[in-house]
N, C-alpha and C. Protein backbone atom coordinates (compact mmCIF):
# COMPACT_ATOMS: atom_id res chain seq x y z
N UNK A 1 18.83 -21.93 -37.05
CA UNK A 1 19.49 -23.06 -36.45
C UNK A 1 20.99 -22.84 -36.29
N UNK A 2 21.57 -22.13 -37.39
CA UNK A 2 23.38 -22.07 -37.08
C UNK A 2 23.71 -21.27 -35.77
N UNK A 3 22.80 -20.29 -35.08
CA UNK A 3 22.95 -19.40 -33.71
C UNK A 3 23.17 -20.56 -32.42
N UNK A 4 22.12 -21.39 -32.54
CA UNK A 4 21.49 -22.62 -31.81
C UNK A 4 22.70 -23.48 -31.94
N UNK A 5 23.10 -24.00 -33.10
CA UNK A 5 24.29 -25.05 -33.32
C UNK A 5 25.50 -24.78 -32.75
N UNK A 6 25.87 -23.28 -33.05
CA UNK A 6 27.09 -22.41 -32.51
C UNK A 6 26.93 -22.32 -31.01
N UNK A 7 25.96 -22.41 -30.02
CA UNK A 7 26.12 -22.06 -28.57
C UNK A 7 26.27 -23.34 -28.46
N UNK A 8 25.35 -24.58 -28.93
CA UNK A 8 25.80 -25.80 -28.40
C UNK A 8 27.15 -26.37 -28.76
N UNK A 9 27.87 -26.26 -29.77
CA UNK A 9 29.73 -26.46 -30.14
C UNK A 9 30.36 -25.90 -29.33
N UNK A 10 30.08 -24.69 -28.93
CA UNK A 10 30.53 -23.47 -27.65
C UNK A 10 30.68 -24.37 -26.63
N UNK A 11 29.46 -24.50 -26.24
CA UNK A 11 29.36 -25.03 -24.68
C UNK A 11 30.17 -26.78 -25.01
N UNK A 12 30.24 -27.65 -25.78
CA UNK A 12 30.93 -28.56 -25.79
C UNK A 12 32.78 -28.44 -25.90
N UNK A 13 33.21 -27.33 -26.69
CA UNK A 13 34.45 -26.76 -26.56
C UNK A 13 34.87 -26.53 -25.72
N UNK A 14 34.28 -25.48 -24.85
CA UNK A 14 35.02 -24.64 -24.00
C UNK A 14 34.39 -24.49 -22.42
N UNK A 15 33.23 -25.09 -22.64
CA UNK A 15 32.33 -25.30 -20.99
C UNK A 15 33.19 -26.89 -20.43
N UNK A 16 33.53 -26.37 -18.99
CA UNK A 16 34.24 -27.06 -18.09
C UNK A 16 33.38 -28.05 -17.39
N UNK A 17 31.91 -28.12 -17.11
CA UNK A 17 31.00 -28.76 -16.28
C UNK A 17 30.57 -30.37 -17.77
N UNK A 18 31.28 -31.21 -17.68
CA UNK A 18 30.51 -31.93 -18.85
C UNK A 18 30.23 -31.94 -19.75
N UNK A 19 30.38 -30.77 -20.73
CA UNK A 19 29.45 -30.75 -22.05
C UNK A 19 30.34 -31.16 -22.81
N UNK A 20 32.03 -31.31 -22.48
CA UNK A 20 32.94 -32.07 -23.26
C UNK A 20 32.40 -33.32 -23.90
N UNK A 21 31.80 -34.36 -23.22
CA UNK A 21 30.98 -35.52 -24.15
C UNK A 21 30.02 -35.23 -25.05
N UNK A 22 29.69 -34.36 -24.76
CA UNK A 22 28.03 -33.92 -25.50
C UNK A 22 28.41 -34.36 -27.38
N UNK A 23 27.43 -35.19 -27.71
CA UNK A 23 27.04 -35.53 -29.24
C UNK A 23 26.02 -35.00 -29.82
N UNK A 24 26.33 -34.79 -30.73
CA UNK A 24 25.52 -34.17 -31.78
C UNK A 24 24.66 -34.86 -33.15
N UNK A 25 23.66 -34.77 -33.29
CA UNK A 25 23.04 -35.40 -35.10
C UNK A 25 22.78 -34.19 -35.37
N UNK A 26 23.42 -33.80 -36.61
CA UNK A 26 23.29 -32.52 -37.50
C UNK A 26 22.12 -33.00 -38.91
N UNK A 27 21.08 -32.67 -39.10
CA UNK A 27 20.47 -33.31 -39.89
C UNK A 27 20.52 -32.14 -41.26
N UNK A 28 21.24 -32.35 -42.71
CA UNK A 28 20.92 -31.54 -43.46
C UNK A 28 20.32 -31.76 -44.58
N UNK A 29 20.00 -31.15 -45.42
CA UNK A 29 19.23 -31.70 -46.49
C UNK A 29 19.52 -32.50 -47.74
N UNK A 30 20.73 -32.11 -47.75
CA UNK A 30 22.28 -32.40 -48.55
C UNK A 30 23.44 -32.76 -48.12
N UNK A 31 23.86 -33.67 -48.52
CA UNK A 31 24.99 -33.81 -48.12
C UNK A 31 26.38 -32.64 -48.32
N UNK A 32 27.15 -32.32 -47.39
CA UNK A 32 28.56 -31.39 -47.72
C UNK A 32 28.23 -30.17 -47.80
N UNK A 33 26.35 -29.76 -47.58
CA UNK A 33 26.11 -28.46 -47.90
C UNK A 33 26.14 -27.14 -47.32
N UNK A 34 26.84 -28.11 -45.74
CA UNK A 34 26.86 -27.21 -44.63
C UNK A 34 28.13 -26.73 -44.54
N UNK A 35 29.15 -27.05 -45.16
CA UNK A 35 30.76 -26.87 -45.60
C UNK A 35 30.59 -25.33 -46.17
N UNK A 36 29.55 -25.04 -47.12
CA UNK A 36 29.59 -23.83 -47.40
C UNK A 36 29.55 -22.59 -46.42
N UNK A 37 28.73 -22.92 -45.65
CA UNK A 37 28.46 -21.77 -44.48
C UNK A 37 29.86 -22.48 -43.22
N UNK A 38 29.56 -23.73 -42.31
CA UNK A 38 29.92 -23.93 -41.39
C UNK A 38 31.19 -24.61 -41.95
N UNK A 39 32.74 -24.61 -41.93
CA UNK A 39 33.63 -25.66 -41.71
C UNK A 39 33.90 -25.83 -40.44
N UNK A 40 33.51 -25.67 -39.33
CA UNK A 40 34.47 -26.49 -37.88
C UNK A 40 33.63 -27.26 -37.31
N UNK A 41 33.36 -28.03 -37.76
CA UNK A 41 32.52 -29.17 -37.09
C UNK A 41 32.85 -30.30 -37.08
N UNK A 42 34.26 -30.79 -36.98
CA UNK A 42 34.89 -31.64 -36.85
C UNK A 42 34.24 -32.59 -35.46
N UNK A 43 34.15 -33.83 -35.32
CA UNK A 43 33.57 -34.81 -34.54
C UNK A 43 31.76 -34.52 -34.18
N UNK A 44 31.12 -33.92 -35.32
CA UNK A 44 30.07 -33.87 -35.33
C UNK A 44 29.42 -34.66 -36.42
N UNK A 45 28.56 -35.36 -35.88
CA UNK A 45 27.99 -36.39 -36.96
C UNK A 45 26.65 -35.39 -38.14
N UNK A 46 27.03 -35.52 -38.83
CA UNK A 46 26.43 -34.62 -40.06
C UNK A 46 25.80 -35.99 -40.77
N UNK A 47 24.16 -35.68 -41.04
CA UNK A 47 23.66 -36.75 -41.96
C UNK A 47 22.42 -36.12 -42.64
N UNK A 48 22.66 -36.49 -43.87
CA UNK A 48 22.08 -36.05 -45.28
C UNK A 48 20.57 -36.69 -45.15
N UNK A 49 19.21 -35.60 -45.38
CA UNK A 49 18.04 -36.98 -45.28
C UNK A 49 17.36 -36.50 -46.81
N UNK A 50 18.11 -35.96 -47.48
CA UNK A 50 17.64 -35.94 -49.17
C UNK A 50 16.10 -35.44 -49.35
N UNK A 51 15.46 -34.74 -48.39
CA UNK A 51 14.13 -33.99 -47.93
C UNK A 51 13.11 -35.18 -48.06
N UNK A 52 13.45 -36.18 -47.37
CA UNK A 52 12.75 -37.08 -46.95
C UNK A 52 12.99 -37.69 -45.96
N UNK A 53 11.46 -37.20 -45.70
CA UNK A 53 11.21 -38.00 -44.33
C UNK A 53 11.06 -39.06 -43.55
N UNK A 54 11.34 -39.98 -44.27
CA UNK A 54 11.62 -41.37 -44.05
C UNK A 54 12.79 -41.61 -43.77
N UNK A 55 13.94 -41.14 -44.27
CA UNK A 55 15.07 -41.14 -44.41
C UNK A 55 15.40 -40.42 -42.93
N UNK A 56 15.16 -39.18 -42.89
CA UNK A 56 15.10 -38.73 -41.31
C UNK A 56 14.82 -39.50 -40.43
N UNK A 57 13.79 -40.02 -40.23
CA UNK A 57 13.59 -41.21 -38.47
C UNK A 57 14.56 -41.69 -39.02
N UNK A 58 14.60 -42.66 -39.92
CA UNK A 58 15.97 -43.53 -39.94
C UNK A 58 17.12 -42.96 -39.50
N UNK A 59 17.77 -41.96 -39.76
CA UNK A 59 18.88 -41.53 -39.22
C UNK A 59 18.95 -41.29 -38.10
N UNK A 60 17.99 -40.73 -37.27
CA UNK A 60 17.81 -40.23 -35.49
C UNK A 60 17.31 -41.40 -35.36
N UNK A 61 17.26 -42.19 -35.65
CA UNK A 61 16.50 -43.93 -34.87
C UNK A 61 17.92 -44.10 -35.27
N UNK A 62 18.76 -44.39 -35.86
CA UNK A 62 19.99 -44.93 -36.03
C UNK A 62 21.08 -44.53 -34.93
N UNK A 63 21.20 -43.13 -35.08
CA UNK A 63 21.85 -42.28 -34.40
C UNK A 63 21.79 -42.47 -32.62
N UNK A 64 20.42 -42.48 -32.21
CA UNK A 64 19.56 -42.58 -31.10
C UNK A 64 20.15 -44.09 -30.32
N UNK A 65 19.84 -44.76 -30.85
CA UNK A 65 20.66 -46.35 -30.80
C UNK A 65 21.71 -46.15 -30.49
N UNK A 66 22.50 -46.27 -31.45
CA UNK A 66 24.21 -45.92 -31.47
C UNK A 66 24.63 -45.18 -30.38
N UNK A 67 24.23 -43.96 -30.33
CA UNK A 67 24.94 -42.96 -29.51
C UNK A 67 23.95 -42.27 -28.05
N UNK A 68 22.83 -42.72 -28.16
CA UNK A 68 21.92 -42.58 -26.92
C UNK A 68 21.56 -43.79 -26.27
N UNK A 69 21.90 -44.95 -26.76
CA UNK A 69 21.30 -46.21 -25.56
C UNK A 69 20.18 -46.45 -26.03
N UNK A 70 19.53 -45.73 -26.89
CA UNK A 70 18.08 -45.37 -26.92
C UNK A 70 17.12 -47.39 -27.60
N UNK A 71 16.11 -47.46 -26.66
CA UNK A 71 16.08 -48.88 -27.46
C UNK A 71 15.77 -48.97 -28.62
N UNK A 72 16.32 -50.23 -29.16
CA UNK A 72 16.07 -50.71 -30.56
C UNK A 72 15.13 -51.38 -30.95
N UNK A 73 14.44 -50.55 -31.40
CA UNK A 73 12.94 -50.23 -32.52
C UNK A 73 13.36 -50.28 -33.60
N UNK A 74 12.83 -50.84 -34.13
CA UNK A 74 12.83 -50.98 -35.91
C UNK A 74 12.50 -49.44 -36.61
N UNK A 75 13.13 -49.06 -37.61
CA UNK A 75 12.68 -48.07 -37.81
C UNK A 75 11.22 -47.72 -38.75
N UNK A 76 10.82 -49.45 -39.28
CA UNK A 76 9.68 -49.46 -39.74
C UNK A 76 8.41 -49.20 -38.50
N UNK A 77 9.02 -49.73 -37.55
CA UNK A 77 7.75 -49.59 -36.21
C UNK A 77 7.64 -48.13 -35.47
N UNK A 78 8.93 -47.03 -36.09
CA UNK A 78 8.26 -45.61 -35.61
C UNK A 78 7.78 -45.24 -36.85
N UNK A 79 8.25 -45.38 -38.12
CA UNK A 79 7.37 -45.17 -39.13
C UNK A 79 5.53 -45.31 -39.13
N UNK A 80 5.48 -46.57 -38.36
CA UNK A 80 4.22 -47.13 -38.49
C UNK A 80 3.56 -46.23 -37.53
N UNK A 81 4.63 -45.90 -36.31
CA UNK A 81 3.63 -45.29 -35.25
C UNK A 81 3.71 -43.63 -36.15
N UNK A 82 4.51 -43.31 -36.24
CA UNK A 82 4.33 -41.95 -37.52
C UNK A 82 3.10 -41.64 -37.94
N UNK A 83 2.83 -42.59 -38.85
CA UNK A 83 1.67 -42.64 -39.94
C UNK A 83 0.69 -42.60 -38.91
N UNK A 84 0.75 -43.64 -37.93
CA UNK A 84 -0.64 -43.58 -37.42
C UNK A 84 -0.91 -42.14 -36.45
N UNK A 85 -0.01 -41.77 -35.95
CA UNK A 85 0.34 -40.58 -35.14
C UNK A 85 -0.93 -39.34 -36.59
N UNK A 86 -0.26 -39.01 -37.87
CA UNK A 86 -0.61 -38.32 -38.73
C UNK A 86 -1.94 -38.49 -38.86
N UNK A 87 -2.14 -39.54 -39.03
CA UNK A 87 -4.05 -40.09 -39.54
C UNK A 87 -5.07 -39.62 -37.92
N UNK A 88 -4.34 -39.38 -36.86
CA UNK A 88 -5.38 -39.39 -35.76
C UNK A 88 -5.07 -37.77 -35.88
N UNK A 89 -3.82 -36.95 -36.20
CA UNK A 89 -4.03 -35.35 -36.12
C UNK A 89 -4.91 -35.06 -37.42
N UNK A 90 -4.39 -35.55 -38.70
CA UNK A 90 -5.81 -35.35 -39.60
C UNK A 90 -7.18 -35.35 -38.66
N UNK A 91 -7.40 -36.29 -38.65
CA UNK A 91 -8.80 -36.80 -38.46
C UNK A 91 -9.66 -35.80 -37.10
N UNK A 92 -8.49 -35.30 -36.00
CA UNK A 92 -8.96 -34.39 -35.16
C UNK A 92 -8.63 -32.84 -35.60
N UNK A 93 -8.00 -33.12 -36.99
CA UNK A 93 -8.25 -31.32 -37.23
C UNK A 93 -9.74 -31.03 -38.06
N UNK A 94 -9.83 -32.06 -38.83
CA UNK A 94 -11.12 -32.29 -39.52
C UNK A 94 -12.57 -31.93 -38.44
N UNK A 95 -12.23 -32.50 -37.73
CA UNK A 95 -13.38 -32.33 -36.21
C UNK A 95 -13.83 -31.42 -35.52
N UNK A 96 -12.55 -30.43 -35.41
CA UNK A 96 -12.10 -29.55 -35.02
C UNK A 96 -13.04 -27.98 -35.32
């Protein structure tokens, strides 16, 4: 992912066609832990999901809202569609 992260900061830095707006959700597992490897990520939103996955939608459903327009869904109602999403790939790998 840091190869991937580095062309997209690139192209928001220094690409002339638009990518000046371009936003970012950096999702890590820890908080501050990306300071070790990466410091220049200044105006990049960095958020901690403590290796839970619950905590993740919440942050990109938060994020998504905020900074994509994206509509506002509860984050219990992609949870719900989550779970149910999981129980129908179970159930068709079982079949399978």
């Amino acid at each position: 992912m840091p190869l991937e992260l580095g062309i997209d900061y690139g192209c928001k830095k220094f690409a002339q066609n638009g990518f000046g707006d371009k936003k970012f959700l950096i999702l890590e597992e820890q908080q501050y832990r990306y300071q070790a490897a990466i410091s220049d990520l200044s105006g990049c939103d960095i958020q901690a999901h403590e290796a839970n996955f619950e905590v993740a939608v919440r942050k990109v459903r938060n994020w998504l809202v905020s900074e994509g327009n994206a509509e506002n869904y509860g984050a219990s109602k992609i949870l719900g569609a989550y779970t149910g999403f999981q129980e129908w790939h179970y159930e068709n790998q079982l079949a399978a």
